[in-house]
Protein backbone atom coordinates (compact mmCIF):
# COMPACT_ATOMS: atom_id res chain seq x y z
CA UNK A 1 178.56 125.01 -150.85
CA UNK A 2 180.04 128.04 -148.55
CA UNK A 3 182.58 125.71 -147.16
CA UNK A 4 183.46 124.49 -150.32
CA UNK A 5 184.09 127.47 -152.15
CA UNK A 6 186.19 128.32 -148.57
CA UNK A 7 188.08 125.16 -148.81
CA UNK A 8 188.31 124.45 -153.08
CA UNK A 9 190.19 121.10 -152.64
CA UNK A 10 189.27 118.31 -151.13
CA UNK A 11 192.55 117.50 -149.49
CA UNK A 12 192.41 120.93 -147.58
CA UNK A 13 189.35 120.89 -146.65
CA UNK A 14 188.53 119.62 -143.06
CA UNK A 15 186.62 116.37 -141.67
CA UNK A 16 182.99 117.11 -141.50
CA UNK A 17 181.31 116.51 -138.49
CA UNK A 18 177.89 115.67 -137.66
CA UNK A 19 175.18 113.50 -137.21
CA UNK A 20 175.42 109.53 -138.44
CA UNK A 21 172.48 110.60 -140.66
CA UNK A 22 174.19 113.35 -142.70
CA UNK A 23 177.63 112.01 -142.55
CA UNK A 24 176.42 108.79 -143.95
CA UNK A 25 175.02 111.50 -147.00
CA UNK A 26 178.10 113.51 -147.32
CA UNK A 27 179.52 112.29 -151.03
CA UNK A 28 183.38 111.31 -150.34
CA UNK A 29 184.47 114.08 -152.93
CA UNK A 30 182.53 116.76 -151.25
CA UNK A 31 183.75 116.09 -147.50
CA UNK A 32 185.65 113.04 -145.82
CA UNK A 33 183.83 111.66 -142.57
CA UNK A 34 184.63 110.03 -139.95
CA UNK A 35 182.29 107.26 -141.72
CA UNK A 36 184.72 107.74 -144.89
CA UNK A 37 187.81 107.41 -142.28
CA UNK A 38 186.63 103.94 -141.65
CA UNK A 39 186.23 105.23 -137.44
CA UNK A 40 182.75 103.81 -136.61
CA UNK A 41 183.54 104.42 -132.87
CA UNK A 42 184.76 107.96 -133.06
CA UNK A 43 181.38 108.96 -134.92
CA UNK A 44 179.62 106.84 -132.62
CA UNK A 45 181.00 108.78 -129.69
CA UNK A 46 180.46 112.28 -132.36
CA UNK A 47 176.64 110.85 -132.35
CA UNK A 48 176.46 110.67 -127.98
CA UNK A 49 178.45 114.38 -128.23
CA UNK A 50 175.69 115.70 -130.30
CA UNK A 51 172.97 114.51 -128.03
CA UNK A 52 174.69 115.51 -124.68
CA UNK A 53 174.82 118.75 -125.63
CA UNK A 54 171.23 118.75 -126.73
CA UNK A 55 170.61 117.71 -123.20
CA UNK A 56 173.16 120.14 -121.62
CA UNK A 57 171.46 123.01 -123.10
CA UNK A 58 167.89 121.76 -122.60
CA UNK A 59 166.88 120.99 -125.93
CA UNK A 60 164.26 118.48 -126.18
CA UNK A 61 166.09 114.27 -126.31
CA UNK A 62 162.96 112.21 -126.83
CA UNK A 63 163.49 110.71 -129.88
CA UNK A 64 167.44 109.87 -129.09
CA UNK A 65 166.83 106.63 -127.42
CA UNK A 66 169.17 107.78 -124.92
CA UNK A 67 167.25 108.90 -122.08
CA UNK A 68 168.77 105.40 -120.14
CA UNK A 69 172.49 106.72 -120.02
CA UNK A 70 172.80 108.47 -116.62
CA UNK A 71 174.38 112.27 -116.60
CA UNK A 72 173.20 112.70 -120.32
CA UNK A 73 173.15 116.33 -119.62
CA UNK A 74 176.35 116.58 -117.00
CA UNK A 75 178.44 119.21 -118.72
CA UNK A 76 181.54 117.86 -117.10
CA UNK A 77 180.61 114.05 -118.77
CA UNK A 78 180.09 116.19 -122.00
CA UNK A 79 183.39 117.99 -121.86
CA UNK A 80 185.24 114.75 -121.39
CA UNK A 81 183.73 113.29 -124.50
CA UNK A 82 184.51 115.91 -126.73
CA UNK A 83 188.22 115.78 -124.94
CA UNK A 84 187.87 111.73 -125.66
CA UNK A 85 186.85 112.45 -129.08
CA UNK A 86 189.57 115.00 -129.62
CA UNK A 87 192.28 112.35 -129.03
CA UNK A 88 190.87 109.94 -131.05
CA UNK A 89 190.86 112.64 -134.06
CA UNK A 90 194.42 112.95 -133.07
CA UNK A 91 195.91 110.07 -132.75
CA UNK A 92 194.25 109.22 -136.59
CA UNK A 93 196.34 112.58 -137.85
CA UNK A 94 192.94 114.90 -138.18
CA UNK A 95 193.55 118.30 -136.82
CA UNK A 96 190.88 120.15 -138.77
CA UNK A 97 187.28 119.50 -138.72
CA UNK A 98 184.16 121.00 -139.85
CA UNK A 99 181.50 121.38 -137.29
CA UNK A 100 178.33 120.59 -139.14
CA UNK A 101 175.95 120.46 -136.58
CA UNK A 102 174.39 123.38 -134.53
CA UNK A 103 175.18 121.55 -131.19
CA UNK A 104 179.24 121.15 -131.70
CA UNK A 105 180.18 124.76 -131.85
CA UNK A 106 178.50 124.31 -128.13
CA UNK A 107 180.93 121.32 -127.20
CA UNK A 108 183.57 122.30 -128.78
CA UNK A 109 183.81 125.56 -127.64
CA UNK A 110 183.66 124.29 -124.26
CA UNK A 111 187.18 122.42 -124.07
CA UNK A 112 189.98 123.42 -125.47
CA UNK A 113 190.71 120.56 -127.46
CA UNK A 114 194.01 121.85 -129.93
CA UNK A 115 191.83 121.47 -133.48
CA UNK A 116 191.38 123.91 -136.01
CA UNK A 117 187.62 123.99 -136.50
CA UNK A 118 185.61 125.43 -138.79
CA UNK A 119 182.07 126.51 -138.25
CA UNK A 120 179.90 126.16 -141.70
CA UNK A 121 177.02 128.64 -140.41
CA UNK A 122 179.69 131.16 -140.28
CA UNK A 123 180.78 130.28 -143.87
CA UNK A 124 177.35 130.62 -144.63
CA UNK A 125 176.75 133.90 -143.07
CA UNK A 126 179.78 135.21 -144.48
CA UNK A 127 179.37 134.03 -148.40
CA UNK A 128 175.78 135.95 -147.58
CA UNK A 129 176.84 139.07 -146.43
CA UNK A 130 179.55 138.81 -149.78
CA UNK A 131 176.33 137.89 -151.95
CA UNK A 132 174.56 140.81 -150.59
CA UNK A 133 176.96 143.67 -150.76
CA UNK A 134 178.05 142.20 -154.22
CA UNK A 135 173.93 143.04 -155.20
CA UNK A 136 173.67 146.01 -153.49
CA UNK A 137 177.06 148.08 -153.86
CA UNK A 138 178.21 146.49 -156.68
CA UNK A 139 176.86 148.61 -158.97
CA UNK A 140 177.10 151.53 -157.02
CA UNK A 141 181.06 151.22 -156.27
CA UNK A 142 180.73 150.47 -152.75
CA UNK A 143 178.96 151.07 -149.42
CA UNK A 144 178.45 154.46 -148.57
CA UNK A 145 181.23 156.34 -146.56
């Protein structure tokens, strides 16, 4: 809801990004996916990006079926998918994407791949901190000096 209230119309608002799972829930008027973009093999690849950097950073892979890829947690093999990824976004005219997972401010921020993104836990954080000083100071006419 943070991000949409940040973004109020759907054609500014940027491509969501994330897992198969909640992409495949995303309702097209709330965010456009990959999955709505009609680019199976870009959130494929999304889907392997998310995982490698589960594995990068030590996070626990079990139930990703994956553990037969070699180098699932070579940064360098990570960097070049988000890189891979990047292009594909790219070449399909999306410069702007929401990074709705916890893992792809990771990735992302370890390339620099020429999108605008948009982190929704900082929306979040920030429409909370609004909330609360709204509660708290707004009846008092501010935060104290």
């Amino acid at each position: 809801e943070a991000m949409k209230k940040k973004f109020p119309e759907l054609r500014t608002r940027p491509i969501w990004l994330g897992t198969t799972v909640t992409c495949r829930n995303i309702a097209p008027d709330d965010f456009q996916t990959l999955i709505s973009w009609k680019l199976p093999h870009a959130q494929d690849l999304m889907q392997e990006i998310i995982w490698r950097t589960k594995a990068v950073t030590g996070a626990n892979i079990a139930t990703s079926g994956l553990n037969h890829i070699p180098d699932l947690d070579n940064p360098e093999i990570l960097k070049q998918k988000v890189l891979q990824l990047a292009r594909i976004l790219k070449q399909n005219n999306i410069t702007h994407i929401a990074l709705g997972c916890t893992e792809l401010p990771i990735a992302f921020g370890m390339v620099d791949h020429g999108l605008k993104t948009e982190d929704p836990a900082a929306a979040v954080a920030e429409a909370a901190k609004r909330q609360h000083f709204a509660r708290s100071y707004g009846r008092l006419g501010g935060p104290p000096a």
